[in-house]
N, C-alpha and C. Protein backbone atom coordinates (compact mmCIF):
# COMPACT_ATOMS: atom_id res chain seq x y z
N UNK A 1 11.89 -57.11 40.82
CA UNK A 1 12.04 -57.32 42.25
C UNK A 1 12.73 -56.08 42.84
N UNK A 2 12.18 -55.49 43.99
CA UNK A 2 12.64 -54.51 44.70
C UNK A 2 14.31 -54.85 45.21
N UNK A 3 14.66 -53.68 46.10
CA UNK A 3 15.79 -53.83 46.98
C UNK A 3 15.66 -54.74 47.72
N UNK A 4 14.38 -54.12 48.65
CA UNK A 4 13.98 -54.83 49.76
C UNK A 4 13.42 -56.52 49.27
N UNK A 5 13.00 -56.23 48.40
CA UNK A 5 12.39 -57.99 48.22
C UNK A 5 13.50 -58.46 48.18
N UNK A 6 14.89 -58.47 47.33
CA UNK A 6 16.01 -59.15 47.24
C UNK A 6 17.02 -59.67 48.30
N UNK A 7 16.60 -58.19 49.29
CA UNK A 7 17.60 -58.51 50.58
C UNK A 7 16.57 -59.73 51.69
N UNK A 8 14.88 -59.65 51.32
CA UNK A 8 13.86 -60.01 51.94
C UNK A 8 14.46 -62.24 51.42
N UNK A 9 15.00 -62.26 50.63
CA UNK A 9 15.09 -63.47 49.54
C UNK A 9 16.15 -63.73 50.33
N UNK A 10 17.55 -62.84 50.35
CA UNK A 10 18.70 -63.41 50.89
C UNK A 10 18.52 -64.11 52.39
N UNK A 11 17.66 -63.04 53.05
CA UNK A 11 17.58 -63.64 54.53
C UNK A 11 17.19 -64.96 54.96
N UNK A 12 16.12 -65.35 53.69
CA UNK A 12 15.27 -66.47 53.31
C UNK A 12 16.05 -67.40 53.33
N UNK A 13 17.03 -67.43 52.33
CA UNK A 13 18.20 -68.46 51.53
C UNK A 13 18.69 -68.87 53.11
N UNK A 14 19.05 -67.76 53.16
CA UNK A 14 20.33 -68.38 54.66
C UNK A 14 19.77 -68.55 55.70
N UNK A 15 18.55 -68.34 55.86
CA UNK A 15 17.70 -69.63 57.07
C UNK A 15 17.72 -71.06 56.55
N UNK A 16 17.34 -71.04 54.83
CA UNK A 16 18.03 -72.75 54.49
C UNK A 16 18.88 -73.03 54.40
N UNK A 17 19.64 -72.86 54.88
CA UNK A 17 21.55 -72.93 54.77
C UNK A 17 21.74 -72.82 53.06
N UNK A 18 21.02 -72.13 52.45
CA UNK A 18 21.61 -71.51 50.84
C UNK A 18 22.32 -70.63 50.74
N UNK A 19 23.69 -70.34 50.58
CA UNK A 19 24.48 -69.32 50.73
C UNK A 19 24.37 -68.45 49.98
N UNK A 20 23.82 -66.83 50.13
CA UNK A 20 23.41 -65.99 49.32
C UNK A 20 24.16 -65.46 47.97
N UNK A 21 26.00 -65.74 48.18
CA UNK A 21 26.99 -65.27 47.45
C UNK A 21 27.38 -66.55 46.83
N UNK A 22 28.11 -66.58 45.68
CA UNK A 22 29.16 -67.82 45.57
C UNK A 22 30.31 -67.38 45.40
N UNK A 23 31.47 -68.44 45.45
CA UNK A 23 32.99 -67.51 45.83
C UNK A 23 33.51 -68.55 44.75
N UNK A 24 34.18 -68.09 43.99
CA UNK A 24 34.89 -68.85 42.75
C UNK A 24 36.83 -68.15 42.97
N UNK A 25 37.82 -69.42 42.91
CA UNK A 25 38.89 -68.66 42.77
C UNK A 25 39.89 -69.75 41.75
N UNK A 26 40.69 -69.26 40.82
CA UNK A 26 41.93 -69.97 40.52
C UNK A 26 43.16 -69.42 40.72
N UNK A 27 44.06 -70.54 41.49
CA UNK A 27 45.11 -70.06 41.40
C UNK A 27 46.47 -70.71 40.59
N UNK A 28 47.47 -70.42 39.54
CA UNK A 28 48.32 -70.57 38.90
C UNK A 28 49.40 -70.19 39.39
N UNK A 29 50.52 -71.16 39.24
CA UNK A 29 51.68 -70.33 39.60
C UNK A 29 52.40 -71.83 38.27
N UNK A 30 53.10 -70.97 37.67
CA UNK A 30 54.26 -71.78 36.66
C UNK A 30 55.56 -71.04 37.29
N UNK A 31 56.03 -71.76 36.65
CA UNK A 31 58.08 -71.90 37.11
C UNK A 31 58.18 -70.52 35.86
N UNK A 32 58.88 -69.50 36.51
CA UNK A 32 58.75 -68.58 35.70
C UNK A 32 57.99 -67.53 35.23
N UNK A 33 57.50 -68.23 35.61
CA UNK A 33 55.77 -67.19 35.21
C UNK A 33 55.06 -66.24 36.09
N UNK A 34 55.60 -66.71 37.55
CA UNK A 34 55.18 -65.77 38.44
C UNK A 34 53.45 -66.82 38.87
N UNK A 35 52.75 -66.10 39.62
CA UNK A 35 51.63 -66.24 40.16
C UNK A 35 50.37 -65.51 39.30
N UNK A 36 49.45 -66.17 39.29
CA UNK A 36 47.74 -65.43 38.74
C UNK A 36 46.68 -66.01 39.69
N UNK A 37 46.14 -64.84 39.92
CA UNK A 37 44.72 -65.32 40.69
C UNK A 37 43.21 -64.61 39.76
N UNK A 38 42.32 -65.35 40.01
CA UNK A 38 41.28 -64.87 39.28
C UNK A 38 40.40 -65.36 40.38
N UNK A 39 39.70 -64.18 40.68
CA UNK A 39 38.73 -64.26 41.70
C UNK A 39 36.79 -64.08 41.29
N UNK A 40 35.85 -64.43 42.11
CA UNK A 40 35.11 -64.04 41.62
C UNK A 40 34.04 -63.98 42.95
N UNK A 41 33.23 -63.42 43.50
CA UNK A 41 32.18 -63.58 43.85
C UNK A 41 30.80 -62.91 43.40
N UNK A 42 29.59 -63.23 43.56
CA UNK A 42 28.59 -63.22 43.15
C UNK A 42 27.57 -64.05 44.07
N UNK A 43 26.10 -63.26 43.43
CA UNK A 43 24.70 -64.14 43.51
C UNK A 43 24.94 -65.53 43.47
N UNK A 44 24.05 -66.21 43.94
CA UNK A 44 23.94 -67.52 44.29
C UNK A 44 22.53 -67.92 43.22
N UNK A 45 22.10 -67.82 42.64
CA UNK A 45 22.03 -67.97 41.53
C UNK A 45 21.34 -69.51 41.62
N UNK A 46 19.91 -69.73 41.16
CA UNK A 46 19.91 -71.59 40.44
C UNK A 46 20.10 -71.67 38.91
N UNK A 47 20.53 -72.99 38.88
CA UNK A 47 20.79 -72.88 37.58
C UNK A 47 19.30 -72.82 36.38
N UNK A 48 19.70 -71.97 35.55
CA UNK A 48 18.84 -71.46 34.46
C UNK A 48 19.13 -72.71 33.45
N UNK A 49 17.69 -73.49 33.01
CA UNK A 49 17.53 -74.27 31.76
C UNK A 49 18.98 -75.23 32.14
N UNK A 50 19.12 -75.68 33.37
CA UNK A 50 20.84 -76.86 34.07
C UNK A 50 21.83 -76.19 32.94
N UNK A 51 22.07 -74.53 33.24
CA UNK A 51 23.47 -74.36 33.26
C UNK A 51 23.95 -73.53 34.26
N UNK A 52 24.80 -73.52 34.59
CA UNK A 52 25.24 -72.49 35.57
C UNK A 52 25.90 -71.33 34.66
N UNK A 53 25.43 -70.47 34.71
CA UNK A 53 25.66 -68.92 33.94
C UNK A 53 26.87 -68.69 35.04
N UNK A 54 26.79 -68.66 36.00
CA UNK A 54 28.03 -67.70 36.95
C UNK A 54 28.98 -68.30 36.43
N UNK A 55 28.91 -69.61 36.52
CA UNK A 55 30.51 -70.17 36.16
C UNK A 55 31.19 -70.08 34.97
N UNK A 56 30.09 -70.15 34.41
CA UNK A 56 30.62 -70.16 32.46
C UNK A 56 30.89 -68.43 32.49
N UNK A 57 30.62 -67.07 32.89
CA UNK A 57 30.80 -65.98 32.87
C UNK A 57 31.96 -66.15 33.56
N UNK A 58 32.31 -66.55 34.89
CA UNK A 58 33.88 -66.73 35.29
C UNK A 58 35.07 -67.00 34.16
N UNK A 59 34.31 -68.25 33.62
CA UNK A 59 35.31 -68.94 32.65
C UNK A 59 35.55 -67.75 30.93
N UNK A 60 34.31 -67.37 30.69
CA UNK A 60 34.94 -65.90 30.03
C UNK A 60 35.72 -65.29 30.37
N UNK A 61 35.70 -64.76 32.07
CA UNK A 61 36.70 -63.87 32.32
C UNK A 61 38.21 -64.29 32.21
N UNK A 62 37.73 -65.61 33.05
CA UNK A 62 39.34 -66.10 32.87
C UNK A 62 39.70 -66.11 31.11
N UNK A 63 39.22 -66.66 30.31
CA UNK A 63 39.28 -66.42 29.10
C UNK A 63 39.92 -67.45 28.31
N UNK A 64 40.82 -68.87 29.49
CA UNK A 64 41.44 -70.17 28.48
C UNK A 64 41.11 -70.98 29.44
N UNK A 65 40.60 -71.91 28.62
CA UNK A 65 40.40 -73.03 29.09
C UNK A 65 41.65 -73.87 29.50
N UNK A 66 42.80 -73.92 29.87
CA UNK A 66 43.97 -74.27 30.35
C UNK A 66 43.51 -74.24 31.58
N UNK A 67 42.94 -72.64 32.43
CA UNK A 67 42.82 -72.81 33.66
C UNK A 67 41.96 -73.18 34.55
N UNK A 68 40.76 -74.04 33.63
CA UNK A 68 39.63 -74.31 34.15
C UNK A 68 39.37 -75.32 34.94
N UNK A 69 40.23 -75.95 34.75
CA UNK A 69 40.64 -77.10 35.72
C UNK A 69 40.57 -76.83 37.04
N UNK A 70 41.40 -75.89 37.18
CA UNK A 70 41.91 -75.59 38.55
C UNK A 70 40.88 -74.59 38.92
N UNK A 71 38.96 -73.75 39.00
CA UNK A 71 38.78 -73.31 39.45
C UNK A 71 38.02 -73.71 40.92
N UNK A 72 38.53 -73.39 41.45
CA UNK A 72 37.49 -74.61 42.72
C UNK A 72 36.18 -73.07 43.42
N UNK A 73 35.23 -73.31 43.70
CA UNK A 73 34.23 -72.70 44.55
C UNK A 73 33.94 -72.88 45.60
N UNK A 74 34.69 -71.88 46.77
CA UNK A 74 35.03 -71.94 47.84
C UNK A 74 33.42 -71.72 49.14
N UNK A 75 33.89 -71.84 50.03
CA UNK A 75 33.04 -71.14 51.03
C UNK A 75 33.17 -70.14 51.42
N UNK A 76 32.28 -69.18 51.83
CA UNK A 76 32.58 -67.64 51.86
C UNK A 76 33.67 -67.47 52.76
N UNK A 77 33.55 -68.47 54.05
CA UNK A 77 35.15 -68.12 54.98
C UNK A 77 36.54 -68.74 54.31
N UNK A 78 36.02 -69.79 53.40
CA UNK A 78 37.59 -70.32 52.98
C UNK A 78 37.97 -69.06 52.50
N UNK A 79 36.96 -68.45 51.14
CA UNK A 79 37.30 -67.77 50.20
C UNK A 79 38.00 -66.20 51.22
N UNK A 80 37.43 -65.81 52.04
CA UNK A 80 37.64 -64.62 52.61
C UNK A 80 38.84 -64.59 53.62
N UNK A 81 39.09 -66.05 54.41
CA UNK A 81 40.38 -66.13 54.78
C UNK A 81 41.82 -66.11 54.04
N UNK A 82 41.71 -66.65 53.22
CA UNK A 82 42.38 -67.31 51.97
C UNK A 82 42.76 -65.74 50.85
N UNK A 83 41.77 -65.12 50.30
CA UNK A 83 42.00 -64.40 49.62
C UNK A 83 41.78 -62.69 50.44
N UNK A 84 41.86 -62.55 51.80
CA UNK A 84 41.80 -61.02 52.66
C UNK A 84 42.42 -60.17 52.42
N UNK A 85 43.59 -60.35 51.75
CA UNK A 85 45.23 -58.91 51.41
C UNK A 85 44.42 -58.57 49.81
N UNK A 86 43.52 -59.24 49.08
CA UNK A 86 43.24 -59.01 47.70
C UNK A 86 41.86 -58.80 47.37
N UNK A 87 40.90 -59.00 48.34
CA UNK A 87 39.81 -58.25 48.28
C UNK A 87 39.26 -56.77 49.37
N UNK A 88 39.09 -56.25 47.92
CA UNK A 88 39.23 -54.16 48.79
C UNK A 88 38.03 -54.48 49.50
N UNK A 89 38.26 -53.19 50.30
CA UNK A 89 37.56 -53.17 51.72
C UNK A 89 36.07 -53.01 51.10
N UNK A 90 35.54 -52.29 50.19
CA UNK A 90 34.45 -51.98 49.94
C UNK A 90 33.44 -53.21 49.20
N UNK A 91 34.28 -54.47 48.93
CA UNK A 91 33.76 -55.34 48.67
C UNK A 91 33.58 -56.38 49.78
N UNK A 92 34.41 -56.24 51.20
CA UNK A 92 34.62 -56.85 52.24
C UNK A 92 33.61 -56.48 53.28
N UNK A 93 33.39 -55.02 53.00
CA UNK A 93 31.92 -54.54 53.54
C UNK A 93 30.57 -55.03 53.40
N UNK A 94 30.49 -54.98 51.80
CA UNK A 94 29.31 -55.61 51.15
C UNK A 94 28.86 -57.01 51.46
N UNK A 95 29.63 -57.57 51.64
CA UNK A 95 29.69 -59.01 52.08
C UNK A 95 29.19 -58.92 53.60
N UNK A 96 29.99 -58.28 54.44
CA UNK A 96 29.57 -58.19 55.80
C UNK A 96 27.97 -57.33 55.98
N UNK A 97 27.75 -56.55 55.35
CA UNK A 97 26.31 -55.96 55.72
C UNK A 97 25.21 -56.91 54.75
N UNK A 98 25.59 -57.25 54.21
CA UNK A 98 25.09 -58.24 52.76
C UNK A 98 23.44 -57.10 52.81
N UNK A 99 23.79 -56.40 51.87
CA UNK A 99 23.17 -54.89 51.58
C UNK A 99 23.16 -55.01 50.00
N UNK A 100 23.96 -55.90 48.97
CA UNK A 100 24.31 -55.79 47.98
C UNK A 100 23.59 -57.49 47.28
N UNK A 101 22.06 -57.18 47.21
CA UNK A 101 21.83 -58.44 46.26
C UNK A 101 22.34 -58.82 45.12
N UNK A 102 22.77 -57.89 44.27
CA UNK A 102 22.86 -57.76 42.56
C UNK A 102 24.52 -58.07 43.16
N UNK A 103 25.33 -58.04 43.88
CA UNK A 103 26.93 -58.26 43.42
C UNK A 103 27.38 -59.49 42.73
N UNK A 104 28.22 -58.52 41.89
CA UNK A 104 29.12 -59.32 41.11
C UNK A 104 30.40 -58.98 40.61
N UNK A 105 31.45 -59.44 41.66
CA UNK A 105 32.73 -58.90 41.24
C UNK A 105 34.39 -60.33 40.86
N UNK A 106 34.72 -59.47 39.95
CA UNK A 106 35.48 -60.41 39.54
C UNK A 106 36.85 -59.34 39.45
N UNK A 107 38.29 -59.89 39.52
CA UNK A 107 39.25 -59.40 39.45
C UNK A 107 40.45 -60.17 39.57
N UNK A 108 41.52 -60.31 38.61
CA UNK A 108 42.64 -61.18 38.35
C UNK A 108 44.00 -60.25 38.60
N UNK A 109 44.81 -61.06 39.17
CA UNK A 109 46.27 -60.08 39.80
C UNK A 109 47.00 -61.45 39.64
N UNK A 110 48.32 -60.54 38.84
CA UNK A 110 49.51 -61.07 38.28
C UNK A 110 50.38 -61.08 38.72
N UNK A 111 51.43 -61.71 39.80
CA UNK A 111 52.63 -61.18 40.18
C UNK A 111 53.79 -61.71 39.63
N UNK A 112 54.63 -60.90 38.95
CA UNK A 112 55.58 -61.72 37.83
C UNK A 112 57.12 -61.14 39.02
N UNK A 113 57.53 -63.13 39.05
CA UNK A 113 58.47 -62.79 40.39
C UNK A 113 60.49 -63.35 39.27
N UNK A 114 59.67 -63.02 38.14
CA UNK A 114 61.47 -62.49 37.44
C UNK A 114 62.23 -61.27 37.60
């Protein structure tokens, strides 16, 4: 599939109200421990053979199942209101021109408040 066919697909999706991205986030905070966020957005994706690949690749990143509980999959404004001081501008772009079929970004920040 081309550029153009992909961006030709997204426009498609979101005339059916299919949201072209998905927004995955967890957040942790223990007594002591400080704060963790693990973020993710990506393709919107159907599920392949009923699994969802994005999520189970999230759950690699995150890497324990301790925090899987807590990942919830937001809406692109929850996710973008909610997480704005921690996603860089060049991914905040991509989203706004939605120019970027293939994205897939993930990134976890630690703040240890001992």
């Amino acid at each position: 599939m081309t550029h153009e066919e992909m961006l030709e697909e997204a426009a498609k999706r979101e005339e059916e109200n299919t949201p072209f991205y998905r927004f995955f986030a967890v957040e942790y905070f223990g007594t002591g421990e400080g704060i963790s966020y693990w973020l993710k957005i990506c393709r919107n994706y159907e599920l392949y053979d009923g699994k969802d690949y994005d999520m189970e690749r999230f759950k690699e990143f995150i890497g324990c199942d301790h925090y899987f509980a807590g990942i919830d999959e937001l809406t692109e404004e929850e996710f973008v209101v909610r997480y704005a001081n921690l996603i860089p501008s060049h991914i905040t772009k991509m989203l706004t021109n939605r120019d970027q079929p293939c994205l897939d970004w993930e990134t976890h920040f630690h703040v240890n408040y001992s």
